[in-house]
N, C-alpha and C. Protein backbone atom coordinates (compact mmCIF):
# COMPACT_ATOMS: atom_id res chain seq x y z
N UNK A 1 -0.68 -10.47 22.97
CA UNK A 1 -1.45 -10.29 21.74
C UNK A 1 -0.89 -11.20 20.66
N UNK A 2 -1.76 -11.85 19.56
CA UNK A 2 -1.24 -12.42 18.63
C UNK A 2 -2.20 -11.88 17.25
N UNK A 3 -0.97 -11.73 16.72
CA UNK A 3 -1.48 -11.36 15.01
C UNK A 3 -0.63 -11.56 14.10
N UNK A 4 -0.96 -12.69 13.61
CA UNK A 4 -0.63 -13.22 12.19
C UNK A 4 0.43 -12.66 11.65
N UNK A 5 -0.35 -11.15 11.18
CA UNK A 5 0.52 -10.29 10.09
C UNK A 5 1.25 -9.35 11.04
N UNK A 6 2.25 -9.74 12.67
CA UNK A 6 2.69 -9.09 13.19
C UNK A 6 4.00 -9.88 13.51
N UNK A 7 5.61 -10.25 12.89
CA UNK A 7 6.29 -10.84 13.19
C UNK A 7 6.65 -10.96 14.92
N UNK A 8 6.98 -12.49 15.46
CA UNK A 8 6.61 -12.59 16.79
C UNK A 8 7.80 -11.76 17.52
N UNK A 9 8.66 -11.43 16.77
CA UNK A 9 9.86 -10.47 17.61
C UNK A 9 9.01 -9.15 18.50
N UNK A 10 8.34 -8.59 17.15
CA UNK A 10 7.57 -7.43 17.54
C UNK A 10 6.48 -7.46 18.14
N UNK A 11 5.88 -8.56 18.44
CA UNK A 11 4.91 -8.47 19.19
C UNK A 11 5.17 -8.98 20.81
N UNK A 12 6.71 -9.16 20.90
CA UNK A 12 7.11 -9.13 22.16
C UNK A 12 7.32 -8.18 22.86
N UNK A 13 8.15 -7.32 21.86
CA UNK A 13 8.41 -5.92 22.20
C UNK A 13 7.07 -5.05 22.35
N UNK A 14 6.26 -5.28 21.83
CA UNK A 14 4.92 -4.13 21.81
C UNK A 14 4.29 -4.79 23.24
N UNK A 15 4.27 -6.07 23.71
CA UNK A 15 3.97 -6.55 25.06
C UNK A 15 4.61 -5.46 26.16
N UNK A 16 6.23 -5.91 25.91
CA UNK A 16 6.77 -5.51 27.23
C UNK A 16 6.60 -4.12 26.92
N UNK A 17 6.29 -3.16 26.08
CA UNK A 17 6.21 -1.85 26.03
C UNK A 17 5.10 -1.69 26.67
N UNK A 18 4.10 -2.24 26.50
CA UNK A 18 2.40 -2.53 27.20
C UNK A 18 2.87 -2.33 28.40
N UNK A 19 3.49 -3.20 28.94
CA UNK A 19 3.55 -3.77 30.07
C UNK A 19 4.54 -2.67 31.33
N UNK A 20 5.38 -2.49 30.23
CA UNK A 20 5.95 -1.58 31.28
C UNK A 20 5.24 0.43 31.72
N UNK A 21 4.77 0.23 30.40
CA UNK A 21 3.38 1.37 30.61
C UNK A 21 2.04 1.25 31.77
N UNK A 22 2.10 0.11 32.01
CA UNK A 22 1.21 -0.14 32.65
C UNK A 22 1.76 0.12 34.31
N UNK A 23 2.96 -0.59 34.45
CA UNK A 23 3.66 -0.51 35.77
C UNK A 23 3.72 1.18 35.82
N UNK A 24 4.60 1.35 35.08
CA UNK A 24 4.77 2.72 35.49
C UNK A 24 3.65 4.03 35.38
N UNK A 25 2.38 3.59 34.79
CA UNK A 25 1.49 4.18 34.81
C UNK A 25 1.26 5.60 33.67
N UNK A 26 2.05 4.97 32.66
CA UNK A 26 2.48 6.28 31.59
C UNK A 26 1.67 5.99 30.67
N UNK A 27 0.96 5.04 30.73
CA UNK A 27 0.35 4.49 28.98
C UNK A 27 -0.94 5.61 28.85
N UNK A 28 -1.01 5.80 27.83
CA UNK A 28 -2.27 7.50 27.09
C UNK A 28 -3.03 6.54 26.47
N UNK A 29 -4.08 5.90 26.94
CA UNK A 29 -5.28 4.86 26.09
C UNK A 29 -5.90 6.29 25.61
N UNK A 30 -6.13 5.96 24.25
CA UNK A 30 -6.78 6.72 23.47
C UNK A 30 -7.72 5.90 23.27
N UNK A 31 -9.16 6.66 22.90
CA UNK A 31 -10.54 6.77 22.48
C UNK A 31 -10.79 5.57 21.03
N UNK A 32 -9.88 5.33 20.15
CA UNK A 32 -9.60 4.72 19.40
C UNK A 32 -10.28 3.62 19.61
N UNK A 33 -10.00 2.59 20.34
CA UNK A 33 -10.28 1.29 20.77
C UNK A 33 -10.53 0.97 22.22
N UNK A 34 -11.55 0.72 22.15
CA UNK A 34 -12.21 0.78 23.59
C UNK A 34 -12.81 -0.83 23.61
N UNK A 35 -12.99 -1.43 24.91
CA UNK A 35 -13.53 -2.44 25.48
C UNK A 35 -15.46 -2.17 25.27
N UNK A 36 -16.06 -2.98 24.51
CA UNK A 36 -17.61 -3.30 24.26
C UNK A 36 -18.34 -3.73 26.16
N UNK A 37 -19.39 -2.80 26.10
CA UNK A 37 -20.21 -3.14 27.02
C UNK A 37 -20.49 -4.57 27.32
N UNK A 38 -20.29 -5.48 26.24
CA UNK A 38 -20.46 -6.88 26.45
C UNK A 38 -19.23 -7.28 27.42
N UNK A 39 -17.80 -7.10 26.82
CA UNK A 39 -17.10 -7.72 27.08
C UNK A 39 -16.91 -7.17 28.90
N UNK A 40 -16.99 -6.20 28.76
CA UNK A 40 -16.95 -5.32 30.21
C UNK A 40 -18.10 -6.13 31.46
N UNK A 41 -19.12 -6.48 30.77
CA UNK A 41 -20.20 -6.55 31.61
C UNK A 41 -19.47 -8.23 31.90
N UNK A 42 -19.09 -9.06 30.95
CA UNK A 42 -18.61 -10.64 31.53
C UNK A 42 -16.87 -10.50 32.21
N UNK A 43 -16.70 -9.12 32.21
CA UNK A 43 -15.35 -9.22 33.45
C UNK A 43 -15.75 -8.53 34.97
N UNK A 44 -17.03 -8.10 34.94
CA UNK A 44 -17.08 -7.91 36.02
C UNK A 44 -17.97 -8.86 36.38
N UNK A 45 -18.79 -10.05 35.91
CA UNK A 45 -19.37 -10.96 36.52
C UNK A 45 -18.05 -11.47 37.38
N UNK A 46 -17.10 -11.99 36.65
CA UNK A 46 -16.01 -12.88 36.87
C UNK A 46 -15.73 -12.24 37.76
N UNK A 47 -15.10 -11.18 37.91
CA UNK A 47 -14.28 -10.64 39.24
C UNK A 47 -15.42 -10.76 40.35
N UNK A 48 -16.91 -10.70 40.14
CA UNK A 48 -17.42 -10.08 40.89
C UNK A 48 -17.96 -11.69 42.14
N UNK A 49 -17.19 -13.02 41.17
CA UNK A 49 -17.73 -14.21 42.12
C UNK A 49 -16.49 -14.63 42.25
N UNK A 50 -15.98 -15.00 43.70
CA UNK A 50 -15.07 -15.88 44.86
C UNK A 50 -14.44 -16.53 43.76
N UNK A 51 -14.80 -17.67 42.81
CA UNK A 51 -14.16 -18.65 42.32
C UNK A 51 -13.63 -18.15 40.93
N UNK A 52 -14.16 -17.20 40.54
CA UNK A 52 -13.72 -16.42 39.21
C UNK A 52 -13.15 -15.01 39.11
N UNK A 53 -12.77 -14.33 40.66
CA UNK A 53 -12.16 -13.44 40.60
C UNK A 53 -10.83 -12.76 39.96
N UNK A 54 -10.29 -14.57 40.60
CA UNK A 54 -9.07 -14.15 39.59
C UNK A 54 -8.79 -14.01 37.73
N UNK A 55 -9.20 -15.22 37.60
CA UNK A 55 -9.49 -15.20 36.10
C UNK A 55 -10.32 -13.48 35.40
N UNK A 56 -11.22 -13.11 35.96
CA UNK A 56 -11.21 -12.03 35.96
C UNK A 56 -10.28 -10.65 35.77
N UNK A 57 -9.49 -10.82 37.03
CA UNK A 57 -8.71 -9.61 36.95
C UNK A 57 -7.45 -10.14 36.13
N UNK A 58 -7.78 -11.42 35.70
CA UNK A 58 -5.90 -11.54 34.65
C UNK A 58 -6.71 -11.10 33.28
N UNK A 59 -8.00 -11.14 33.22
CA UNK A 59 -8.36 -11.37 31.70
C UNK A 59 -8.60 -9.67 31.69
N UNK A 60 -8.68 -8.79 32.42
CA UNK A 60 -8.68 -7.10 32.93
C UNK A 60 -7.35 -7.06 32.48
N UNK A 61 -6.46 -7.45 33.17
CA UNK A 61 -4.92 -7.30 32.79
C UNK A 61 -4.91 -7.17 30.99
N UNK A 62 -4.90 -8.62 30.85
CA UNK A 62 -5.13 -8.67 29.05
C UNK A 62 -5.12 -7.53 28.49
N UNK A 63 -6.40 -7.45 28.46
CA UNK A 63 -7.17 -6.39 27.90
C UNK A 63 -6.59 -5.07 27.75
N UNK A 64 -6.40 -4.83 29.19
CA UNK A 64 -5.65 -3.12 29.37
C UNK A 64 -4.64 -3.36 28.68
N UNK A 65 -3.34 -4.31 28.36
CA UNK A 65 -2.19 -4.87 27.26
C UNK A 65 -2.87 -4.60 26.28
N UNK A 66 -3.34 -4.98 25.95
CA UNK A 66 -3.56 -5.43 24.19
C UNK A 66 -4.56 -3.75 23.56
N UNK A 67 -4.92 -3.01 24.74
CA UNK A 67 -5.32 -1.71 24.13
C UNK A 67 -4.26 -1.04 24.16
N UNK A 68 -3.32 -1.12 25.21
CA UNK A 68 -1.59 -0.39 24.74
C UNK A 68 -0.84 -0.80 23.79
N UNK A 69 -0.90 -1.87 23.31
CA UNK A 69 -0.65 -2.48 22.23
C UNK A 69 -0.55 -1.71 21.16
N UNK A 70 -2.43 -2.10 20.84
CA UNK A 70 -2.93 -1.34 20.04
C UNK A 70 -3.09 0.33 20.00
N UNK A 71 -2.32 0.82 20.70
CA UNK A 71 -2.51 2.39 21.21
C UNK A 71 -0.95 2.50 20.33
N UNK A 72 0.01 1.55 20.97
CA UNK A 72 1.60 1.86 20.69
C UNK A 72 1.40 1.60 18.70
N UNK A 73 0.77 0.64 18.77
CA UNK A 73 0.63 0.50 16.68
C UNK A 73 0.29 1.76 16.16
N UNK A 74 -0.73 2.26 16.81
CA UNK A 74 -1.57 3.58 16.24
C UNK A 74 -0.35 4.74 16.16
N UNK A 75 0.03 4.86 17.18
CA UNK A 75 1.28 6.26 17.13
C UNK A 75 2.19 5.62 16.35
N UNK A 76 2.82 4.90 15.83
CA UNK A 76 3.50 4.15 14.95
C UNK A 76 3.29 4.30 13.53
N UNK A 77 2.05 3.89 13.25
CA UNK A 77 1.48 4.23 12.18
C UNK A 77 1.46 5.43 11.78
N UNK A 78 1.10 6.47 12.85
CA UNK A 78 0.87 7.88 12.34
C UNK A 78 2.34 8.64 12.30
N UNK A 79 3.18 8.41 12.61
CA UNK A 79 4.39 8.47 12.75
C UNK A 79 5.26 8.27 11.33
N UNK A 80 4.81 7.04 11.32
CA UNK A 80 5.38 6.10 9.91
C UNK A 80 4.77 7.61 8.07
N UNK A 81 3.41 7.50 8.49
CA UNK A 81 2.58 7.97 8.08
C UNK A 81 3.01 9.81 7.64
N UNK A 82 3.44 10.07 8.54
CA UNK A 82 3.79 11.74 8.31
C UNK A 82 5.21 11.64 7.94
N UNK A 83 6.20 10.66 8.09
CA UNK A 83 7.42 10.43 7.34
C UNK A 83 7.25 10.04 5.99
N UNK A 84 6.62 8.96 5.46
CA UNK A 84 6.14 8.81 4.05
C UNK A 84 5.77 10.28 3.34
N UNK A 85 4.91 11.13 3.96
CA UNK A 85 4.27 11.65 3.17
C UNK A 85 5.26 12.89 2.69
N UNK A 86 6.69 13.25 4.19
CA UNK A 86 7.62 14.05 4.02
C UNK A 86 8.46 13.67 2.83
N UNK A 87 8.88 12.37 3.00
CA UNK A 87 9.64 11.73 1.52
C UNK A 87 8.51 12.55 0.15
N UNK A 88 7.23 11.91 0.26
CA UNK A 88 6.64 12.10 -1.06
C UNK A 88 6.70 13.36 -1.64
N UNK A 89 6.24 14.64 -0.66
CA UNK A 89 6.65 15.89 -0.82
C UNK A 89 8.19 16.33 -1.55
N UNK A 90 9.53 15.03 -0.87
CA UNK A 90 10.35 16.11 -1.41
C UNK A 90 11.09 15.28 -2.82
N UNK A 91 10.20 14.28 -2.64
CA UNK A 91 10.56 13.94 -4.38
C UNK A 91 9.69 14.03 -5.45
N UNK A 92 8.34 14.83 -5.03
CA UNK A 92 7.45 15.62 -5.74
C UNK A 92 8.32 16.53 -6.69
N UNK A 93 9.13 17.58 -5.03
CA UNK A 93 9.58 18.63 -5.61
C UNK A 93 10.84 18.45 -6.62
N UNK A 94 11.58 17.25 -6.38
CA UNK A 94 12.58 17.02 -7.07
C UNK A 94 12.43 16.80 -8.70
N UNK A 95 11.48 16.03 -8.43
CA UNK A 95 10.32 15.69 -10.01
C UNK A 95 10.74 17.01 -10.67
N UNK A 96 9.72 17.92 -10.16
CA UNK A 96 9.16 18.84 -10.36
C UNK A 96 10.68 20.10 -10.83
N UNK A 97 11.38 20.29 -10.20
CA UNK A 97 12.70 21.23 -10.47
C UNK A 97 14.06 20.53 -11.29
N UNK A 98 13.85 19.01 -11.39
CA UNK A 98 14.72 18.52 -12.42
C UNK A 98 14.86 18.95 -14.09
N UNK A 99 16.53 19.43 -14.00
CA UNK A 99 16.66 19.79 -15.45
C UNK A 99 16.40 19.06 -16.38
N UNK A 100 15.96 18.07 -16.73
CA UNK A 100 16.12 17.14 -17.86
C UNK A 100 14.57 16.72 -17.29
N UNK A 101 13.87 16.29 -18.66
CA UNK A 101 12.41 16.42 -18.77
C UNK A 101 12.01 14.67 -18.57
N UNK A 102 10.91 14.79 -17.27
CA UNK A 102 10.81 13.53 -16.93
C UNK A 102 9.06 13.62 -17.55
N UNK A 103 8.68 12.05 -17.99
CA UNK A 103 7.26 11.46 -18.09
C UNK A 103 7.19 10.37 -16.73
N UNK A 104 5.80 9.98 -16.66
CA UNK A 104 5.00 9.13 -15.76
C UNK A 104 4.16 8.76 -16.87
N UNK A 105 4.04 7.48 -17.52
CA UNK A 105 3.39 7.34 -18.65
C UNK A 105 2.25 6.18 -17.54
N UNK A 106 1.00 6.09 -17.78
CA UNK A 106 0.02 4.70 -17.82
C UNK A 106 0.51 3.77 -18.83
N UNK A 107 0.09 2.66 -18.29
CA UNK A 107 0.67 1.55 -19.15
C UNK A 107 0.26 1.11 -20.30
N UNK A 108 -0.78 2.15 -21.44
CA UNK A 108 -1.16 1.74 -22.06
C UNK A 108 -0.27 3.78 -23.07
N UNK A 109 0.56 3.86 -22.58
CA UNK A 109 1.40 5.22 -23.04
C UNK A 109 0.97 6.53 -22.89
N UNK A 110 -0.24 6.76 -22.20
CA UNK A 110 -0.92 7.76 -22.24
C UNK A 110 0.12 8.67 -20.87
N UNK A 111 0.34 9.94 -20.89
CA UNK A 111 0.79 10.49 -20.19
C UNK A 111 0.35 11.00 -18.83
N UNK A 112 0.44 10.57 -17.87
CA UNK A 112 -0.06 11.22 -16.71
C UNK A 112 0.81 12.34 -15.65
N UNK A 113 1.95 12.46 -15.83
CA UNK A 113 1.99 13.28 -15.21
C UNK A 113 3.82 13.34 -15.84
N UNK A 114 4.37 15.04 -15.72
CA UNK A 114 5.54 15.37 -16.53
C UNK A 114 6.24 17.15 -15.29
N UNK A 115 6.96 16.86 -15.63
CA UNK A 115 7.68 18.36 -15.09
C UNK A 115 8.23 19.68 -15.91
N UNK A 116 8.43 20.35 -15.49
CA UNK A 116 8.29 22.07 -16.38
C UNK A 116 9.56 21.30 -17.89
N UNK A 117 10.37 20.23 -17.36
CA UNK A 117 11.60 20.34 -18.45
C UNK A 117 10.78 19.93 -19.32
N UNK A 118 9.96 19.02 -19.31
CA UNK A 118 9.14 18.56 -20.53
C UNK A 118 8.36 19.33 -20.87
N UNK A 119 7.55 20.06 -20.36
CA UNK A 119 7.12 21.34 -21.09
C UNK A 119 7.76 22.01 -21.90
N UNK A 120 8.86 22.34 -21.44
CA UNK A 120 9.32 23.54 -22.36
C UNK A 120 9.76 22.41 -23.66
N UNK A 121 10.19 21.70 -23.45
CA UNK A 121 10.49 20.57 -25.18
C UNK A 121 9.60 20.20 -25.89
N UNK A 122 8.25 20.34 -25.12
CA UNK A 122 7.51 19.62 -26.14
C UNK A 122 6.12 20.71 -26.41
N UNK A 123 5.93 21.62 -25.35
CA UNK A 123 4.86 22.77 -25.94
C UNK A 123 4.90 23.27 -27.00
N UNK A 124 3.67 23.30 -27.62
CA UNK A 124 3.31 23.75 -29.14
C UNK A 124 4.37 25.02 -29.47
N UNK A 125 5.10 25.32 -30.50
CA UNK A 125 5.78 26.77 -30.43
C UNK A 125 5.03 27.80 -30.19
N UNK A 126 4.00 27.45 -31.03
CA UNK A 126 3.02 29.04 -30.89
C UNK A 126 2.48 29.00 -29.80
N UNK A 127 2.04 28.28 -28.73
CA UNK A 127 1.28 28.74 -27.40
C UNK A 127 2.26 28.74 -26.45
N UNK A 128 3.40 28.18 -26.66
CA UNK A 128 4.49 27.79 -25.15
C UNK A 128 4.55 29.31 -24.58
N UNK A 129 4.06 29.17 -23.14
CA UNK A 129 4.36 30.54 -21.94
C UNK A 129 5.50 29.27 -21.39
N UNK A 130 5.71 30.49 -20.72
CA UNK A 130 6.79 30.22 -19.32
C UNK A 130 5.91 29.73 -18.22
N UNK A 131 6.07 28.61 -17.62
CA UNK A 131 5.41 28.58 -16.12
C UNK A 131 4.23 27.24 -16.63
N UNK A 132 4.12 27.06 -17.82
CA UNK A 132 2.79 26.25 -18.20
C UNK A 132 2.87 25.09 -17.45
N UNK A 133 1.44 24.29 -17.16
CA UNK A 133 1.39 23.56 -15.84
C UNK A 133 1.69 21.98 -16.66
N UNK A 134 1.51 21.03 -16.44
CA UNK A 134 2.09 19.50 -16.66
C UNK A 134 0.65 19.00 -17.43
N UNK A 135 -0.56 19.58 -17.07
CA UNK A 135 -1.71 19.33 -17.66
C UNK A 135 -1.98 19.63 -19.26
N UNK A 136 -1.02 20.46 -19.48
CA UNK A 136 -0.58 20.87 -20.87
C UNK A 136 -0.15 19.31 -21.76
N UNK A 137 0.26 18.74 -21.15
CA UNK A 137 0.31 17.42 -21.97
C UNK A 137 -0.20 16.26 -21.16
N UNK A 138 -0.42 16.54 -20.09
CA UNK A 138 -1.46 14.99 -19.61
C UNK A 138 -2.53 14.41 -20.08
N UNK A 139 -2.75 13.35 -20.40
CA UNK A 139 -3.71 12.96 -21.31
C UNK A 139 -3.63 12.87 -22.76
N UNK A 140 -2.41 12.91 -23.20
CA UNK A 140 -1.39 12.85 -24.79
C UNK A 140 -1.01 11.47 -24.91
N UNK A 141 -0.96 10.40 -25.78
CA UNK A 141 -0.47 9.84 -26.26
C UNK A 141 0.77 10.16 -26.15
N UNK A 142 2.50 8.82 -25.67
CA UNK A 142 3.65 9.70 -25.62
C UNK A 142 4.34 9.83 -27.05
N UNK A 143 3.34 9.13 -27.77
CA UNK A 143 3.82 8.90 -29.80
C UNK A 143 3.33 9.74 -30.06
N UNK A 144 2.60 10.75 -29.41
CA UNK A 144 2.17 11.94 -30.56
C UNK A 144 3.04 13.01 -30.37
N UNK A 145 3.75 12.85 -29.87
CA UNK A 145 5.01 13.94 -29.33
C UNK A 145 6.45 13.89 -30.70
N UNK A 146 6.56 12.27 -30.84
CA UNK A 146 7.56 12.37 -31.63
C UNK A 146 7.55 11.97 -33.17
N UNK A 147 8.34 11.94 -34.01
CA UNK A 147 7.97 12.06 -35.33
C UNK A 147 7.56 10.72 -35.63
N UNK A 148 6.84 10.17 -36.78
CA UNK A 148 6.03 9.63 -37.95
C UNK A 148 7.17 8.21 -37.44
N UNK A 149 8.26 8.62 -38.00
CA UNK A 149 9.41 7.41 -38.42
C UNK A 149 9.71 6.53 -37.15
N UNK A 150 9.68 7.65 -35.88
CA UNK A 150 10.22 6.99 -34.88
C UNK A 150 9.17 6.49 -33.89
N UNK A 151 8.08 6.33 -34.11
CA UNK A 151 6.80 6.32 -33.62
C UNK A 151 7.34 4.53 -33.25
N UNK A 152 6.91 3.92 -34.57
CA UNK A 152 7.37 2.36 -34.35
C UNK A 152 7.91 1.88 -32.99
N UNK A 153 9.31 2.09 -33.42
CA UNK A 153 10.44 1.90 -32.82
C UNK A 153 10.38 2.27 -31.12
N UNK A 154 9.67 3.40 -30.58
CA UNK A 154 9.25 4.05 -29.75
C UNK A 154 8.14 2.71 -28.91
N UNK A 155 7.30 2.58 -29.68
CA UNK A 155 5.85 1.41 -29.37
C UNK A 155 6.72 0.42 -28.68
N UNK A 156 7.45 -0.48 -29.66
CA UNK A 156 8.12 -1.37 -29.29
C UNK A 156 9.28 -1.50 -28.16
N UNK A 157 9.88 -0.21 -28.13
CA UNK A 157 10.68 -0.31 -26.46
C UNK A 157 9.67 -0.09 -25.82
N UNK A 158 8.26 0.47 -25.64
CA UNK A 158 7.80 0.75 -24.40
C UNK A 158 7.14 -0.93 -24.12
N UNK A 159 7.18 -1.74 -25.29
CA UNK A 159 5.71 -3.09 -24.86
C UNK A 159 7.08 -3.67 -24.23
N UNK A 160 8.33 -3.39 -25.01
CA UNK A 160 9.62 -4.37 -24.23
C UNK A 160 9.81 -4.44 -22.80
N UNK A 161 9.86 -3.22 -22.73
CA UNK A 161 10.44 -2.50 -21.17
C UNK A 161 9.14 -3.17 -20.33
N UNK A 162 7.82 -3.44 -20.41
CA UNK A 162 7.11 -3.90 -20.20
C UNK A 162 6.76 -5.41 -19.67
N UNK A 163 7.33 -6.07 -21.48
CA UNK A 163 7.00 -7.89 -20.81
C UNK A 163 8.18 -8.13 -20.68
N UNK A 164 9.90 -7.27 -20.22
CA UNK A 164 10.79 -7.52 -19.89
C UNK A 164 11.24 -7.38 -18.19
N UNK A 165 10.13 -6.11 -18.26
CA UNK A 165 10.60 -6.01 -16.87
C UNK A 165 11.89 -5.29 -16.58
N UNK A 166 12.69 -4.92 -17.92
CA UNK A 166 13.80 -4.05 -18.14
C UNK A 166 13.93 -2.64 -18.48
N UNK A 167 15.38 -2.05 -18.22
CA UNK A 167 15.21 -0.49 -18.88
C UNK A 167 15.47 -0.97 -20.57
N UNK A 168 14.95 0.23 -20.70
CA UNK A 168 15.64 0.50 -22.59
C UNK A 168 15.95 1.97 -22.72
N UNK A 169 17.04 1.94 -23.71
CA UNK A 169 17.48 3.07 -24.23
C UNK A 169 17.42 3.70 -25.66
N UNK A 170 16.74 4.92 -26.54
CA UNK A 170 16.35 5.20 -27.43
C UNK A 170 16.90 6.68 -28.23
N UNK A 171 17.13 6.48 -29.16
CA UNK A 171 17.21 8.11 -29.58
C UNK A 171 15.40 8.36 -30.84
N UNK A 172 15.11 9.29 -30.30
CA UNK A 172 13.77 9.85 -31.13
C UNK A 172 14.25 11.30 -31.50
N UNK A 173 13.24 11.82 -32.65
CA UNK A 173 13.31 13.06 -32.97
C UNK A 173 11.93 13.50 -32.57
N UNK A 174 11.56 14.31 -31.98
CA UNK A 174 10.45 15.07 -31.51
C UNK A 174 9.43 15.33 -32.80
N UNK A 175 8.24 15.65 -32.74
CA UNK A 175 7.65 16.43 -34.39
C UNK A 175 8.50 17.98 -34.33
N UNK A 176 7.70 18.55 -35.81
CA UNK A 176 8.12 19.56 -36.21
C UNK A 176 6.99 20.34 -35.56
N UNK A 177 6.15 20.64 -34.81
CA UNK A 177 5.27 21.52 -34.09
C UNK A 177 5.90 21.81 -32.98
N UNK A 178 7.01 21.16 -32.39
CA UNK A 178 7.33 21.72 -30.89
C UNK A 178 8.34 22.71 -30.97
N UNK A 179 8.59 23.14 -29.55
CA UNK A 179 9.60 24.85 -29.41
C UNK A 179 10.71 24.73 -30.72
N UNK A 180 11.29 23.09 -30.75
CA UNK A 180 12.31 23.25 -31.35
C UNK A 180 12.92 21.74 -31.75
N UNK A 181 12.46 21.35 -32.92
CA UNK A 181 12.91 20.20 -33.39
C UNK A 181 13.75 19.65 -33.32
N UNK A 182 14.02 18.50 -32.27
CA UNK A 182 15.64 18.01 -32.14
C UNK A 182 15.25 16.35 -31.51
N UNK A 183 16.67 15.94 -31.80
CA UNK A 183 17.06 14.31 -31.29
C UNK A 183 17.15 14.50 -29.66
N UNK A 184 16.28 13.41 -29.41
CA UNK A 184 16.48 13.32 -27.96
C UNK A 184 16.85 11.83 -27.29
N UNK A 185 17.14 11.57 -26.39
CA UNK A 185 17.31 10.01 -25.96
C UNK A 185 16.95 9.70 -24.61
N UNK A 186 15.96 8.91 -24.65
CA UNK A 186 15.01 8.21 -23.78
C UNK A 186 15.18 7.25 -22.75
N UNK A 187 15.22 7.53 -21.51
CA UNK A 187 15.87 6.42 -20.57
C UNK A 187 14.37 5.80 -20.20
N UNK A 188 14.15 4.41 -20.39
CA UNK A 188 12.69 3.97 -19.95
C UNK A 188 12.38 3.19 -18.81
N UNK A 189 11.64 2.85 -18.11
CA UNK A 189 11.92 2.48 -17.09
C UNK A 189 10.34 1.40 -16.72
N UNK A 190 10.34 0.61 -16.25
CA UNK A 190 8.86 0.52 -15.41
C UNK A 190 9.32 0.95 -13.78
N UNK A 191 7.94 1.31 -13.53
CA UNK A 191 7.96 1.80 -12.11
C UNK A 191 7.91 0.15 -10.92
N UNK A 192 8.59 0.52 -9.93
CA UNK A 192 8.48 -0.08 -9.10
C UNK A 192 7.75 -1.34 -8.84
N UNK A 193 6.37 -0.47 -8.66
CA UNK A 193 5.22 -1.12 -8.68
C UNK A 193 4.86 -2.40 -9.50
N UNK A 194 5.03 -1.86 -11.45
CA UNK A 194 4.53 -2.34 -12.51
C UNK A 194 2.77 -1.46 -13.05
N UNK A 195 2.82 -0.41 -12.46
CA UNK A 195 1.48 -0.14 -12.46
C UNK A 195 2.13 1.15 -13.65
N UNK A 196 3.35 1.72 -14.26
CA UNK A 196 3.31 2.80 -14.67
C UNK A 196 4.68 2.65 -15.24
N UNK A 197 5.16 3.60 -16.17
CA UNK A 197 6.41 3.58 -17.02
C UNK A 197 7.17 5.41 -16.88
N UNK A 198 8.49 5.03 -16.92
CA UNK A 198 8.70 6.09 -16.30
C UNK A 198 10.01 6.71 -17.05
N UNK A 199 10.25 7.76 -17.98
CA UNK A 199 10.63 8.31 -18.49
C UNK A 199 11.56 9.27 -18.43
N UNK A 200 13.34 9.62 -18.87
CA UNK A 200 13.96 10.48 -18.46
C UNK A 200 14.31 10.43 -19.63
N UNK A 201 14.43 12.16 -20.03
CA UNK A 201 14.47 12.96 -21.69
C UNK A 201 15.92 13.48 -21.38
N UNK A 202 17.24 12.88 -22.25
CA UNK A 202 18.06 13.80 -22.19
C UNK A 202 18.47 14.43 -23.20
């Protein structure tokens, strides 16, 4: 088999894995990828005349390879696939049970997603319950959280951290509407990606 976007180490190894599935008769062709009535109907012409038999049954060979191949990618993938999603789960939860109050800002500061520590710092005094969900401030501006003075100063590390590509570090004072008016300091971050900005309140 050849594919481009498949370095040629690994597509040796996914051969002889083919291949030795085939000898030993272990390979599980799944339903996935199947051989077209076309292609089926011009390997049995071939096998089926004296001078093209062989060519036939090597281009049969092929074929049955390159669907183990493609059988061995598929369990790979799904494999790969239910490990990712175990990671994502347990740094959901980590998000989510960290003492010190994390943001996920959009890149234009709007808040998308926060954990219970930021709740409790920044819920209105008069409505803050216990337990309130992250939707409580998603969709906030992250300058409407902190006071008048430090608003500025705030703008400008987040466009930095931005066309820098760097962290920044900040002290803000929260407004006077939340549980409890106090100095906090801001670890900023861009994400990975560049698609999002990412926030730790200590």
């Amino acid at each position: 088999m050849s594919d481009p976007i498949v370095p040629p180490q690994l597509t040796t190894l996914l051969r002889q894995q083919a291949e030795q599935q085939l000898r030993t008769g272990t390979a599980q062709l799944s339903t996935a990828f199947t051989a077209s009535a076309d292609a089926l109907g011009v390997l049995y012409r071939l096998s089926s005349v004296g001078n093209t038999a062989a060519d036939g049954l090597k281009l049969l060979h092929e074929l049955q390879i390159h669907q183990v191949e493609l059988d061995l990618q598929l369990e790979q993938l799904q494999h790969n696939e239910g490990e990712y999603s175990h990671e994502l789960a347990c740094y959901r939860q980590f998000f989510a049970m960290a003492p010190v109050g994390c943001f996920i800002l959009s890149l234009d500061g709007i808040i998308t997603d926060c954990n219970a520590a930021a709740i409790r710092l920044f819920a209105d005094a008069a409505d803050y319950q216990p337990g309130q969900q992250p939707q409580q401030l998603c969709g906030r501006p992250l300058l409407s959280l902190f006071s008048a003075t430090c608003q500025p100063m705030l703008s400008a590390a987040l466009a930095r951290v931005q066309r820098n590509q760097q962290s920044a570090t900040l002290i803000v004072t929260t407004t006077a509407n939340t549980v409890e008016t106090c100095s906090l300091r801001l670890a900023i971050n861009l994400s990975p990606d560049h698609k999002a900005i990412l926030i730790m309140l200590t």
